[in-house]
N, C-alpha and C. Protein backbone atom coordinates (compact mmCIF):
# COMPACT_ATOMS: atom_id res chain seq x y z
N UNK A 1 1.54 -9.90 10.57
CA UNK A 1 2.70 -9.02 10.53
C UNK A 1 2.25 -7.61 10.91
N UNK A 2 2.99 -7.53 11.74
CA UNK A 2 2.91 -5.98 12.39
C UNK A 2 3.04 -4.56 11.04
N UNK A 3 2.45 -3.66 11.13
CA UNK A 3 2.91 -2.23 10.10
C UNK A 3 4.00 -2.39 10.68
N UNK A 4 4.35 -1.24 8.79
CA UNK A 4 5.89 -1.19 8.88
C UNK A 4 6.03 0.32 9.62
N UNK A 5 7.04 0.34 10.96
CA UNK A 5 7.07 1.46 11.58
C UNK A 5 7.55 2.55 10.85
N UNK A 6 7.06 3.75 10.80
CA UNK A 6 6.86 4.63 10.49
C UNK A 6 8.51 5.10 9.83
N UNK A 7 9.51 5.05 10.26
CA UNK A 7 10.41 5.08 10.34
C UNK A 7 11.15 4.63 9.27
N UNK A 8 10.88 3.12 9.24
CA UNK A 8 11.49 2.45 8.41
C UNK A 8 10.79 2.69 6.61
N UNK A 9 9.54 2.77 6.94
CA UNK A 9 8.52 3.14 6.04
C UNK A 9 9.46 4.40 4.95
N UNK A 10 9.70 5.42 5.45
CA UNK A 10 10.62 6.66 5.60
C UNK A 10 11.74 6.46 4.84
N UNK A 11 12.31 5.46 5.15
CA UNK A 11 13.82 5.46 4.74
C UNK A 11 13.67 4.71 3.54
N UNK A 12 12.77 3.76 3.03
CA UNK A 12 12.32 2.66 2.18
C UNK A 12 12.05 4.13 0.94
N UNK A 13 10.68 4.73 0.89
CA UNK A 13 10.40 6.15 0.37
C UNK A 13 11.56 6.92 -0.05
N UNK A 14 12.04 7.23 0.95
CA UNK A 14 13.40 8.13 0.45
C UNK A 14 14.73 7.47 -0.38
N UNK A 15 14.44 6.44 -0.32
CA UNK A 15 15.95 5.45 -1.16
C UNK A 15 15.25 5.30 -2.27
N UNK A 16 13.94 5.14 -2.60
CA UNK A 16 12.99 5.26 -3.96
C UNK A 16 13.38 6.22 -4.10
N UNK A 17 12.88 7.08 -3.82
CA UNK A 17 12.45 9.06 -4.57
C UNK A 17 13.98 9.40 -4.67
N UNK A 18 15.37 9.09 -4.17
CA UNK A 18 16.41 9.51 -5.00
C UNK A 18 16.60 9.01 -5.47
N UNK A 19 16.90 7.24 -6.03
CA UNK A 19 17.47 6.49 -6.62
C UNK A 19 16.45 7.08 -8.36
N UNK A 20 15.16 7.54 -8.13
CA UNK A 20 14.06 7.86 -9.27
C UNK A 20 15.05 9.15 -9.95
N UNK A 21 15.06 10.23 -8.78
CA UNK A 21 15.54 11.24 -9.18
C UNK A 21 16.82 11.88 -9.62
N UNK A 22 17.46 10.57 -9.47
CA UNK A 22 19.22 10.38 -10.02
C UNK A 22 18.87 9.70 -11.44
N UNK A 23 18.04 9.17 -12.11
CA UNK A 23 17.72 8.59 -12.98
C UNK A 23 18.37 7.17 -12.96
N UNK A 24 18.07 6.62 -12.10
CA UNK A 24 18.54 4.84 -11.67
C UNK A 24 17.36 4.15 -12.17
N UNK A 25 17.27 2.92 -12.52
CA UNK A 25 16.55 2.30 -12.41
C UNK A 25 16.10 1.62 -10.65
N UNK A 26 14.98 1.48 -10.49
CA UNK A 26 14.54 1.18 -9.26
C UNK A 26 13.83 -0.33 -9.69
N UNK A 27 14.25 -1.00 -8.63
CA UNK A 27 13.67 -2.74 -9.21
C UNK A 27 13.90 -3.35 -7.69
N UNK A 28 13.07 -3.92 -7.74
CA UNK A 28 12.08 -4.89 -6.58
C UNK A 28 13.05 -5.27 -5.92
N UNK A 29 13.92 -6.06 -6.97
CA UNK A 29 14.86 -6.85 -6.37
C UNK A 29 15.74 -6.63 -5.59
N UNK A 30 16.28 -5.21 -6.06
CA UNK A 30 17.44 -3.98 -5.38
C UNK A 30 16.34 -3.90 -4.07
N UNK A 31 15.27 -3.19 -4.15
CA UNK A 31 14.42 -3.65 -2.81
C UNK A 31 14.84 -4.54 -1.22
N UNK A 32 14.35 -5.52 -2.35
CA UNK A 32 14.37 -7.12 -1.42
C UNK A 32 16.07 -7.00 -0.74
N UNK A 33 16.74 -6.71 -1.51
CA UNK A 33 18.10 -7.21 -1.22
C UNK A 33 18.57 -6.20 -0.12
N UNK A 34 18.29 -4.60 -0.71
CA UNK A 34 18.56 -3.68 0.56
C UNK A 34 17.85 -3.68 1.94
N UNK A 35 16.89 -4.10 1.32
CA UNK A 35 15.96 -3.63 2.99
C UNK A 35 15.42 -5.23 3.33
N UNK A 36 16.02 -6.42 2.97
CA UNK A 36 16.12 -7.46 3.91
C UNK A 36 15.67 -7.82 5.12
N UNK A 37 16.47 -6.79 5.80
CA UNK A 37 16.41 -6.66 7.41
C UNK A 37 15.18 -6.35 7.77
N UNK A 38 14.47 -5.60 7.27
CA UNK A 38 13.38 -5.15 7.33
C UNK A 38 12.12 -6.29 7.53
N UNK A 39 12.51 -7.25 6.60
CA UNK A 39 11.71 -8.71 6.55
C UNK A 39 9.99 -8.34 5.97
N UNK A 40 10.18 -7.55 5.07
CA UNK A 40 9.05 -6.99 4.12
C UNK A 40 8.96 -8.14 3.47
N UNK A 41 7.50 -8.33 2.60
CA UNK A 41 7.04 -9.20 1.79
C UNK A 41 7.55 -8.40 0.51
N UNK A 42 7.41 -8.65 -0.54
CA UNK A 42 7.32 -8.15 -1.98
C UNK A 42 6.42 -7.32 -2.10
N UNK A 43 5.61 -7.48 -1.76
CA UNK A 43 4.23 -6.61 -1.99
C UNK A 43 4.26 -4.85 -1.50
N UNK A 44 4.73 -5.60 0.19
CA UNK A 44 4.87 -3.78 0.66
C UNK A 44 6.13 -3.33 0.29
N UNK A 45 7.29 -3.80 -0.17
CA UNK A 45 8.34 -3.09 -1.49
C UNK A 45 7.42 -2.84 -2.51
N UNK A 46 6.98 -3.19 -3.16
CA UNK A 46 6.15 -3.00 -4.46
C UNK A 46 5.16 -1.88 -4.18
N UNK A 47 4.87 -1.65 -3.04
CA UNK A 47 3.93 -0.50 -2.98
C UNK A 47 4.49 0.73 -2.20
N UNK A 48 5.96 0.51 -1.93
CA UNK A 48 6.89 1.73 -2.21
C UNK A 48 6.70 2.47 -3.36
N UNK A 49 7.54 1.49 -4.03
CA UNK A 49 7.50 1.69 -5.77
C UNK A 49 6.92 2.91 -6.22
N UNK A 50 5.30 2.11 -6.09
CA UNK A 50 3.99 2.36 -6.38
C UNK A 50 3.88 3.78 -5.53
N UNK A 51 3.95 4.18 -4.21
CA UNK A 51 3.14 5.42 -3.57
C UNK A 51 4.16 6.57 -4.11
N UNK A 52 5.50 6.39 -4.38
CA UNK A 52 6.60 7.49 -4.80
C UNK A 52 6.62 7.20 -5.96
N UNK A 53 6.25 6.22 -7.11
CA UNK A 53 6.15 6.86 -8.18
C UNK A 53 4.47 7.69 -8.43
N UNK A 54 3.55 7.44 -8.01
CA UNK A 54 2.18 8.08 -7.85
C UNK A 54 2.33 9.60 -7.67
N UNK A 55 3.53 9.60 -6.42
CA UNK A 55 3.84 10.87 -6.04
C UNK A 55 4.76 11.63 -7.15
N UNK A 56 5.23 11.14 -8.00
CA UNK A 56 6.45 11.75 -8.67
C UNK A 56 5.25 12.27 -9.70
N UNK A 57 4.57 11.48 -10.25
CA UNK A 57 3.83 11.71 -11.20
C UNK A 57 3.31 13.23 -11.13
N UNK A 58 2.26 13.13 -10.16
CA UNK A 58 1.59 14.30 -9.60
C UNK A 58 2.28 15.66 -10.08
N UNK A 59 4.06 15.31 -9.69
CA UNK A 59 4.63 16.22 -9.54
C UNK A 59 5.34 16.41 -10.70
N UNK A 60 4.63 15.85 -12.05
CA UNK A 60 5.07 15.90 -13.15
C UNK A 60 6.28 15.13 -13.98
N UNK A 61 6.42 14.05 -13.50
CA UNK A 61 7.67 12.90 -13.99
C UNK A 61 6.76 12.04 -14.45
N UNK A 62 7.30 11.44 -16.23
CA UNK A 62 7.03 10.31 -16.22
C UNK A 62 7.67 8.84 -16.31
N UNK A 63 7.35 7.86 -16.04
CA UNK A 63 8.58 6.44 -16.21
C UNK A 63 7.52 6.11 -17.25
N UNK A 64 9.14 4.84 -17.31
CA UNK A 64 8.96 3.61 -18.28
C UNK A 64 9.51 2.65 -17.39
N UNK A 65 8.35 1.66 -17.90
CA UNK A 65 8.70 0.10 -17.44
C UNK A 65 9.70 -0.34 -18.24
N UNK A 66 10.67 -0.99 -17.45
CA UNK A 66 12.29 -1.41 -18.23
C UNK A 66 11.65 -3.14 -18.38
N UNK A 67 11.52 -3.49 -17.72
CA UNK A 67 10.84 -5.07 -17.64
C UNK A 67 10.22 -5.15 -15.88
N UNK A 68 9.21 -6.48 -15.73
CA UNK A 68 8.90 -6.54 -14.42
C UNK A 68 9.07 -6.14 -13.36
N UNK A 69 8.83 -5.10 -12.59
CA UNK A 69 9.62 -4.83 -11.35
C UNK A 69 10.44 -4.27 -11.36
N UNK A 70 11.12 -3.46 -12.74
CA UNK A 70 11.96 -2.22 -12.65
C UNK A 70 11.27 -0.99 -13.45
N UNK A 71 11.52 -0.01 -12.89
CA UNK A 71 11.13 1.21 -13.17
C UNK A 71 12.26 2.00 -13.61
N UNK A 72 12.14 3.74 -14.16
CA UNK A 72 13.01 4.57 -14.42
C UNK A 72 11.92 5.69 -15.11
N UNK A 73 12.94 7.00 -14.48
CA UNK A 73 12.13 8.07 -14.92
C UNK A 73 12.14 8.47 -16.26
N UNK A 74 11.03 8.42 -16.84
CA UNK A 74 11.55 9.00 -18.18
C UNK A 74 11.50 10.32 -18.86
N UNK A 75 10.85 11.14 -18.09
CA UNK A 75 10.72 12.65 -18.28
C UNK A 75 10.34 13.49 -17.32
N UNK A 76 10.73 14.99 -17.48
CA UNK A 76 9.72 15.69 -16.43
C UNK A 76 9.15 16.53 -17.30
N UNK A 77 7.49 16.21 -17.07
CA UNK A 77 6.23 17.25 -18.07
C UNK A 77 6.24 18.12 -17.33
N UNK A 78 6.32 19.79 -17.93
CA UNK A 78 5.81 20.28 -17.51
C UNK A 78 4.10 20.80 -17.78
N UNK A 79 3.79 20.22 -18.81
CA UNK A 79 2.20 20.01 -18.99
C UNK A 79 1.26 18.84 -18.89
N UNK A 80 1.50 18.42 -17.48
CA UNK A 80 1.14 16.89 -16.77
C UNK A 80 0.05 17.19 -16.46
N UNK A 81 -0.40 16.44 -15.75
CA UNK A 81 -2.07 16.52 -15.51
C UNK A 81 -1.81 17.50 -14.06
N UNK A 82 -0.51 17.29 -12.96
CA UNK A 82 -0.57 17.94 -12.14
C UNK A 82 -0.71 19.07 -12.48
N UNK A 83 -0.31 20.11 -13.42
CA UNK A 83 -0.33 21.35 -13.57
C UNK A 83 -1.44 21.73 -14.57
N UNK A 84 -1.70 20.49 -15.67
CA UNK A 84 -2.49 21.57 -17.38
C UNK A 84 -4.00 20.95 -16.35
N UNK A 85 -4.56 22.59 -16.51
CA UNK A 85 -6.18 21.93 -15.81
C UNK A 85 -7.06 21.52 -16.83
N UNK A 86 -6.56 21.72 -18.38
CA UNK A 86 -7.29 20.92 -19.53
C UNK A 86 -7.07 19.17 -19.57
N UNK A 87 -5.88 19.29 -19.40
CA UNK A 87 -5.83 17.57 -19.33
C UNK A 87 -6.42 17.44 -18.36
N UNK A 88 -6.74 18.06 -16.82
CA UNK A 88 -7.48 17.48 -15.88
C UNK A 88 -8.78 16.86 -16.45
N UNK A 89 -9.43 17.58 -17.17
CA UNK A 89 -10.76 17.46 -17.29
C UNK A 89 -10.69 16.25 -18.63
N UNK A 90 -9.86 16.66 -19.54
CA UNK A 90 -9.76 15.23 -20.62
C UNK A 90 -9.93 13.62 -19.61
N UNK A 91 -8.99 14.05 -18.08
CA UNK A 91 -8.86 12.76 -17.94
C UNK A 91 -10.49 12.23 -17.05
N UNK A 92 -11.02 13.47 -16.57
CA UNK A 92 -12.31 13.33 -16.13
C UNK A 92 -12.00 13.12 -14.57
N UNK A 93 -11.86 14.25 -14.09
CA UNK A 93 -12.04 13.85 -12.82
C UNK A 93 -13.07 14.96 -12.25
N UNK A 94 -14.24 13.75 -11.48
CA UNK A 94 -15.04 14.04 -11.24
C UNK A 94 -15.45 14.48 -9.84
């Protein structure tokens, strides 16, 4: 299977990062079902998920797992590891 073009990649990302930032739950399945067409495996949906919630984090949001394959935001820290440079070092990055 060919990468997913850049494009589509894009639009997959951006239907995550608002559906997160409206406070929706985001789940695989809603995934699979929207972007179909696309003819993605589970996996590269799942690592949507995964690179925009990584990114949200960073940027100080945290989720909760609702069950398997659904997500939801559950706060925004403002003393996350992105910003407190003490937790940086608690968490050890070397």
């Amino acid at each position: 299977h060919d990468a997913l073009p850049i494009y589509q990649a894009n639009i997959i990302s951006s239907y995550v990062k608002k559906k997160f930032l409206k406070q929706y739950i985001v789940s695989l399945s809603d995934l699979e079902n929207k972007f179909k067409d696309f003819g993605l495996a589970k996996g590269s949906l799942c690592h949507h998920i995964t690179k925009v919630k990584m990114d949200l984090i960073q940027e100080g949001y945290s989720f909760s797992k609702i069950k398997r394959g659904e997500y939801k935001i559950d706060k925004y820290d403002e003393c996350s590891q992105a910003t407190n440079p003490s937790l940086k070092q608690t968490l050890g990055s070397d």
